[in-house]
PDB file of N, CA and C in Angstrom:
ATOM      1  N   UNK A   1       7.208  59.460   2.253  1.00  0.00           N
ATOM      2  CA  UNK A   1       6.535  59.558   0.963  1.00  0.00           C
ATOM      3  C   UNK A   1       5.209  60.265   1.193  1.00  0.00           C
ATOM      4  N   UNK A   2       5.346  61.441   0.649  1.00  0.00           N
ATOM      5  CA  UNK A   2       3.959  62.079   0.833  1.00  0.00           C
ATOM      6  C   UNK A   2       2.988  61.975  -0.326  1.00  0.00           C
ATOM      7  N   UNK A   3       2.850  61.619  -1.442  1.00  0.00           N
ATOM      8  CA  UNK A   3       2.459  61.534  -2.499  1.00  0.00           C
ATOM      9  C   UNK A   3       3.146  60.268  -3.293  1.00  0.00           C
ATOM     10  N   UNK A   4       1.702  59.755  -3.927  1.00  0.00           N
ATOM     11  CA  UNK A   4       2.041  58.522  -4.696  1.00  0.00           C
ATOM     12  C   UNK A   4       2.662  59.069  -6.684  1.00  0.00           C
ATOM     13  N   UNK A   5       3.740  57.815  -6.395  1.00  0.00           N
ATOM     14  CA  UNK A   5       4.312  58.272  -7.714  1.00  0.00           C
ATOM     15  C   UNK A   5       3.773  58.189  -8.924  1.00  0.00           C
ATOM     16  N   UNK A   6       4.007  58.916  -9.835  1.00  0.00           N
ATOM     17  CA  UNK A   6       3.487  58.628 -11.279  1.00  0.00           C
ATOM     18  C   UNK A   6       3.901  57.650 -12.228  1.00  0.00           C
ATOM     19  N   UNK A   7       4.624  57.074 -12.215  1.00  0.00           N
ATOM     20  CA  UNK A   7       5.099  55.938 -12.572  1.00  0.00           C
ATOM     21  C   UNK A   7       6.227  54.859 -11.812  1.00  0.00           C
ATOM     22  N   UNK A   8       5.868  54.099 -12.199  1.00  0.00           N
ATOM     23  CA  UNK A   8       6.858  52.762 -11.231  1.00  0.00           C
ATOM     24  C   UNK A   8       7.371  51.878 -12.358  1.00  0.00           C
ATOM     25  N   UNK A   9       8.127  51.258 -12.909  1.00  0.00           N
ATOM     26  CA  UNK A   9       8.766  50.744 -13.812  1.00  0.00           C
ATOM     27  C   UNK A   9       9.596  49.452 -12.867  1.00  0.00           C
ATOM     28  N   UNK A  10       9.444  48.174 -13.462  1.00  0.00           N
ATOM     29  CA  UNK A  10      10.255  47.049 -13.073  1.00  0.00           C
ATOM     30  C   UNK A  10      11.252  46.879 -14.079  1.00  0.00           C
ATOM     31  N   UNK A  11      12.204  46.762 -13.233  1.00  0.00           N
ATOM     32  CA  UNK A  11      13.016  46.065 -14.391  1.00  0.00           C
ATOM     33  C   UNK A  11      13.413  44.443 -14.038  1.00  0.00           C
ATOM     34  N   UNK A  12      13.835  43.924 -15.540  1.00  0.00           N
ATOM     35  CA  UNK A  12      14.148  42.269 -15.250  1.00  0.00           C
ATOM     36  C   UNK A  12      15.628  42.825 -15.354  1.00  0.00           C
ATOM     37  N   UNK A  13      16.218  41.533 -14.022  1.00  0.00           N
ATOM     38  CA  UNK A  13      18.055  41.826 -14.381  1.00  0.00           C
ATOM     39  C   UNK A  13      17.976  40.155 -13.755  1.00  0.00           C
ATOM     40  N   UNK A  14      19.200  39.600 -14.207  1.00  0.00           N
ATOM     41  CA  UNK A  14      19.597  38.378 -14.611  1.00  0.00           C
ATOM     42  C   UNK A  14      20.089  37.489 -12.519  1.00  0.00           C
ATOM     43  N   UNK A  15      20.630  38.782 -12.190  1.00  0.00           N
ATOM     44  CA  UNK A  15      20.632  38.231 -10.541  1.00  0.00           C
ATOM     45  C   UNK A  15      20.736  39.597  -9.756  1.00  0.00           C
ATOM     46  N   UNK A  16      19.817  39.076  -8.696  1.00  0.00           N
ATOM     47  CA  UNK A  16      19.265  40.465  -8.181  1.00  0.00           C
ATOM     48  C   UNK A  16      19.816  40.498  -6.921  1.00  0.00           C
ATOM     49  N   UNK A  17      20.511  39.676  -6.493  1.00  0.00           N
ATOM     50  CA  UNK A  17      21.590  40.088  -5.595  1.00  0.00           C
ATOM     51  C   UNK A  17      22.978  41.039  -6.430  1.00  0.00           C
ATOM     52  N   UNK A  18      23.378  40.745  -7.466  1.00  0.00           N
ATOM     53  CA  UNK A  18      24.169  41.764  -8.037  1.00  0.00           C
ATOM     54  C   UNK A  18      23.644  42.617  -8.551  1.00  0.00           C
ATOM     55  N   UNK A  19      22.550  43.047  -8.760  1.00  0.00           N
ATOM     56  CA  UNK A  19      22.198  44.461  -9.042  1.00  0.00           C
ATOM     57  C   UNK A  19      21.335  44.806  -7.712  1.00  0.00           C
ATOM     58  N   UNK A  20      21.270  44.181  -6.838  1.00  0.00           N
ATOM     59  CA  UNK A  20      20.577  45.296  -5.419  1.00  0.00           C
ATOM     60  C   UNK A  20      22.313  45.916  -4.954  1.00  0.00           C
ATOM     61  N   UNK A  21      23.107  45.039  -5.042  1.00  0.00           N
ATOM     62  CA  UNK A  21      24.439  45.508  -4.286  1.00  0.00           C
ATOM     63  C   UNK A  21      24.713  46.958  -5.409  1.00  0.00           C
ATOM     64  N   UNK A  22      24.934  47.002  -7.194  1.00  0.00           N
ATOM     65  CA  UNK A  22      25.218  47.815  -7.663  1.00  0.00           C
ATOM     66  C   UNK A  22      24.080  49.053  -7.408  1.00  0.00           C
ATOM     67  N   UNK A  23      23.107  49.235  -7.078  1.00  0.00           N
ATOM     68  CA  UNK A  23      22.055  50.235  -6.831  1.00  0.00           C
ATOM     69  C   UNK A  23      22.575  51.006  -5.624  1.00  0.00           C
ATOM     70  N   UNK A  24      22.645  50.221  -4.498  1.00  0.00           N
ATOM     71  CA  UNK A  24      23.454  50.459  -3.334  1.00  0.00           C
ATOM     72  C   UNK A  24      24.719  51.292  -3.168  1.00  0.00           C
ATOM     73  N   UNK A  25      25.511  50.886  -4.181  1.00  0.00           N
ATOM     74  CA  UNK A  25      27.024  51.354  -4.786  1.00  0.00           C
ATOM     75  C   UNK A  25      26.645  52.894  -5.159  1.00  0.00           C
ATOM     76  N   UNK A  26      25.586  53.018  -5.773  1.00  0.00           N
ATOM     77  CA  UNK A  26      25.397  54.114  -6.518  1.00  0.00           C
ATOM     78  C   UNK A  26      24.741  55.256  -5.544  1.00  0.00           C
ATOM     79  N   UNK A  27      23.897  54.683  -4.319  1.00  0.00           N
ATOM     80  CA  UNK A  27      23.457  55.778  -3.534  1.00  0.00           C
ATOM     81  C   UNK A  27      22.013  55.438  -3.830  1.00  0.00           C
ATOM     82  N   UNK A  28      21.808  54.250  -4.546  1.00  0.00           N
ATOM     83  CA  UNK A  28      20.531  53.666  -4.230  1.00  0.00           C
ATOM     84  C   UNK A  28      20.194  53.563  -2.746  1.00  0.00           C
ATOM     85  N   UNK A  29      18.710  53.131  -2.453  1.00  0.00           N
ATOM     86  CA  UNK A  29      17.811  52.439  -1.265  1.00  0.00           C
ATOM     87  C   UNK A  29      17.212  51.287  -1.644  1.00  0.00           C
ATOM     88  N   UNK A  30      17.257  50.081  -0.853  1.00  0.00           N
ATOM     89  CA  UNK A  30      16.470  48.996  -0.498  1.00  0.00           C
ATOM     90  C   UNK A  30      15.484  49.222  -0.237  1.00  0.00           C
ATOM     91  N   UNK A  31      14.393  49.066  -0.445  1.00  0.00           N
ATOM     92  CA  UNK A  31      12.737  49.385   0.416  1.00  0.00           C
ATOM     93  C   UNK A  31      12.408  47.969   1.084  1.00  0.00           C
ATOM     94  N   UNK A  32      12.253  47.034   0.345  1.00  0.00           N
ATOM     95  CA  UNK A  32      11.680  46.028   0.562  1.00  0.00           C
ATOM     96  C   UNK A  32      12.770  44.706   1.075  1.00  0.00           C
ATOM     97  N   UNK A  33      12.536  43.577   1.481  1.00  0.00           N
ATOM     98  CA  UNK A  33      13.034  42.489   1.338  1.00  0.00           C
ATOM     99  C   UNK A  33      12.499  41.678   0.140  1.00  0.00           C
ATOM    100  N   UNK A  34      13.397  40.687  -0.363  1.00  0.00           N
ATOM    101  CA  UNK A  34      13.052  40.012  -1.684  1.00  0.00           C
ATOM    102  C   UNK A  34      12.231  39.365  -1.684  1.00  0.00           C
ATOM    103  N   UNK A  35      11.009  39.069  -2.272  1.00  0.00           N
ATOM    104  CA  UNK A  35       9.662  38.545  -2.331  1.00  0.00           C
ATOM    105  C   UNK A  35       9.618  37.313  -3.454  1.00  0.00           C
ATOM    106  N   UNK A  36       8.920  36.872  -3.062  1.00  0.00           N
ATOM    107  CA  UNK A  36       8.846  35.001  -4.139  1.00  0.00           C
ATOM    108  C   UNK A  36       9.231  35.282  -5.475  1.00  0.00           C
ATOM    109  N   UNK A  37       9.956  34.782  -6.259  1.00  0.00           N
ATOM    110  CA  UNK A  37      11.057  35.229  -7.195  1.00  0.00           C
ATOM    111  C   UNK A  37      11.751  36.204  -7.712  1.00  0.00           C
ATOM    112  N   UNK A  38      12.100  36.754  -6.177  1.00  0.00           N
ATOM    113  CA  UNK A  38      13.342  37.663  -6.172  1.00  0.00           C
ATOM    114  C   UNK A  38      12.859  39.225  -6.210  1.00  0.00           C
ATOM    115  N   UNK A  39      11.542  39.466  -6.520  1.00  0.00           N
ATOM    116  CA  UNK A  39      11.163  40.843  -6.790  1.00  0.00           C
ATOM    117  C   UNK A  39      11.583  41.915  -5.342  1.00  0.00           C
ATOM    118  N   UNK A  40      12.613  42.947  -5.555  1.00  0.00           N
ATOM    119  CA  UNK A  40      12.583  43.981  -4.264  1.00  0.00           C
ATOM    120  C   UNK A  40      12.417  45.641  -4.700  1.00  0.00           C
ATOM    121  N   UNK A  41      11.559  45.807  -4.300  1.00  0.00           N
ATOM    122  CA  UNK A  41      11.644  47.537  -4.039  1.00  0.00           C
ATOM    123  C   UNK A  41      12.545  48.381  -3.735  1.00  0.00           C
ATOM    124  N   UNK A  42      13.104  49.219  -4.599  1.00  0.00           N
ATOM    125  CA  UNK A  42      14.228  49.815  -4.104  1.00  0.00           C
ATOM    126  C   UNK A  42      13.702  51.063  -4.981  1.00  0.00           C
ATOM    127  N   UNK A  43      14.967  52.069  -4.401  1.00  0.00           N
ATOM    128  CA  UNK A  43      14.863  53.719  -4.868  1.00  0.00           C
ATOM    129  C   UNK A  43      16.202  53.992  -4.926  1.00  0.00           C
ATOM    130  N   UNK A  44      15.829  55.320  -6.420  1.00  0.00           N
ATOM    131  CA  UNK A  44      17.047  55.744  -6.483  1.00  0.00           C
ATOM    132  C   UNK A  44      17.313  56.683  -5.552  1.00  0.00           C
ATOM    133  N   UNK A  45      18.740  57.724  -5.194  1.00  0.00           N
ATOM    134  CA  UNK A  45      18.896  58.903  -4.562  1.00  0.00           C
ATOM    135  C   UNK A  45      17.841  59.734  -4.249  1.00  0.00           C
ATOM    136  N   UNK A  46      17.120  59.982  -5.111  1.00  0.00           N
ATOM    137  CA  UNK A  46      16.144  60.980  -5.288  1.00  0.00           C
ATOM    138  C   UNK A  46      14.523  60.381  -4.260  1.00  0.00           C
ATOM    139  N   UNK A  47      14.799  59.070  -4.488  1.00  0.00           N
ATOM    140  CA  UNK A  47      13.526  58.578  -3.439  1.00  0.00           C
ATOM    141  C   UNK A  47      12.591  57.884  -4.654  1.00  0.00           C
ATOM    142  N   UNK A  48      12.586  58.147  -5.857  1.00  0.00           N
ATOM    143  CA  UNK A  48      11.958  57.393  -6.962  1.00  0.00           C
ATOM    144  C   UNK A  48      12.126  55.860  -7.150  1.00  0.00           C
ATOM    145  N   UNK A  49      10.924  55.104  -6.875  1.00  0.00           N
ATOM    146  CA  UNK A  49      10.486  54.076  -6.501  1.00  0.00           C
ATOM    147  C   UNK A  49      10.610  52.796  -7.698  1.00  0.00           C
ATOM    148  N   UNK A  50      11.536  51.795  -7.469  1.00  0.00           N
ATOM    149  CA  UNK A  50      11.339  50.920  -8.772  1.00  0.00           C
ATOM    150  C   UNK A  50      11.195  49.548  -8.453  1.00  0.00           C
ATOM    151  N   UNK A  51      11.140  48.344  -9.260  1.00  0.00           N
ATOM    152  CA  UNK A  51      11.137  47.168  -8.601  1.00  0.00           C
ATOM    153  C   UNK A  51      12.515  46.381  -9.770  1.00  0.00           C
ATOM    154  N   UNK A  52      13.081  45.298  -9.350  1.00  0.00           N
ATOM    155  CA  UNK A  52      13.917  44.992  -9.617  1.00  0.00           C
ATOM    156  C   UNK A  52      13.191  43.567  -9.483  1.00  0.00           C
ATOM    157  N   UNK A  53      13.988  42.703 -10.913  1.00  0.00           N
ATOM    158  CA  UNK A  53      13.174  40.920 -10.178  1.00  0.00           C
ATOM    159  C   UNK A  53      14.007  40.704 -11.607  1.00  0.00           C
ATOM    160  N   UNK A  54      13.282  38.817 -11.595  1.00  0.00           N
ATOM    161  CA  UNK A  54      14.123  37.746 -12.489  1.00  0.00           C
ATOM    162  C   UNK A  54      12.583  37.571 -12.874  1.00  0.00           C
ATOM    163  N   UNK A  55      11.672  38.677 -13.799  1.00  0.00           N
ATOM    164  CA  UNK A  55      10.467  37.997 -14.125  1.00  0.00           C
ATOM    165  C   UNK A  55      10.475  37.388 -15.708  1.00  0.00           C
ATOM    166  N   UNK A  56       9.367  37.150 -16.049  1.00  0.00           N
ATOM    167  CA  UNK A  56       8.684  36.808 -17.055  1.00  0.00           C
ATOM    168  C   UNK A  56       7.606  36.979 -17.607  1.00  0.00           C
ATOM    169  N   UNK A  57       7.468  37.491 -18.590  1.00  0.00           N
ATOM    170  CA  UNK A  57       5.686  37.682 -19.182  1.00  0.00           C
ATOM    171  C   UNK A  57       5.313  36.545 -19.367  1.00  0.00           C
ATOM    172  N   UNK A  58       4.100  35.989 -19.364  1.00  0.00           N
ATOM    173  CA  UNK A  58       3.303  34.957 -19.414  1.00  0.00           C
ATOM    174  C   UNK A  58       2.688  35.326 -21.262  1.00  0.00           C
ATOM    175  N   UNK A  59       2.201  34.161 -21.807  1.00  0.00           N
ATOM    176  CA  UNK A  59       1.254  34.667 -23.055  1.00  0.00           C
ATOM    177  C   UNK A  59       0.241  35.507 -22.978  1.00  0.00           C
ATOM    178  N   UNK A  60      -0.180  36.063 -21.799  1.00  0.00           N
ATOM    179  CA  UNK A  60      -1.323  36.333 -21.365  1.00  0.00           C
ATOM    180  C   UNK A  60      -0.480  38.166 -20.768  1.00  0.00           C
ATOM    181  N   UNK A  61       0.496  37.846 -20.792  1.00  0.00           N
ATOM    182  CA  UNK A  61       1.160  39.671 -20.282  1.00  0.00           C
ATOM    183  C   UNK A  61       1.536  39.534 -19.271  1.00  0.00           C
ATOM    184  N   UNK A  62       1.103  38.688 -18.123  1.00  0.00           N
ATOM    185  CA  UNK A  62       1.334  38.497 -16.776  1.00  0.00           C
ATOM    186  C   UNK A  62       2.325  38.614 -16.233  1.00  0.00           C
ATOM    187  N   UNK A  63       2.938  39.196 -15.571  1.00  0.00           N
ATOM    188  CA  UNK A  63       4.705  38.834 -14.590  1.00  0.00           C
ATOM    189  C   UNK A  63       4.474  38.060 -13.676  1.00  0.00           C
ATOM    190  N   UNK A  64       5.253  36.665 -14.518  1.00  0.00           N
ATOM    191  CA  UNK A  64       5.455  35.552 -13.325  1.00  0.00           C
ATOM    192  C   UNK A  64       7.137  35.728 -12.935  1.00  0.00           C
ATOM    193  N   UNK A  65       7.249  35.036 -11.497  1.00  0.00           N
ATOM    194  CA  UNK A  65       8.735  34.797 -11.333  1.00  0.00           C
ATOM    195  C   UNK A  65       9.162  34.277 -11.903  1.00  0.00           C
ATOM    196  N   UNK A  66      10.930  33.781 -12.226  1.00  0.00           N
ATOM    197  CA  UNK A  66      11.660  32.658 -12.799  1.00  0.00           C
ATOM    198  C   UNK A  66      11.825  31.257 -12.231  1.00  0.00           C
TER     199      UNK A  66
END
């Protein structure tokens, strides 16, 4: 990675062991190992950087885990 990306986008998915395996399927990358409620770094083909987790907004906007 020579340059930091312009946007990073999380998405919430319901179990993130079945969508790290479908990312994978697709020619996704893993970056990370899964972090305190489930959040992992992964990339698509292209090397574009996203996070994947089981979060929650707080009243306050916050992303807590589940």
């Amino acid at each position: 990675k020579t340059i930091k990306d312009r946007i990073h986008i999380d998405f919430h998915v319901d179990d993130v062991d079945v969508a790290i395996a479908r990312i994978l399927e697709l020619g996704g990358s893993q970056l990370t190992e899964p972090r305190v409620g489930g959040g992992v770094t992964m990339a698509d083909p292209e090397g574009n950087e996203f996070c994947i987790g089981a979060f929650r907004r707080s009243k306050e906007g916050v992303r807590t885990p589940l």
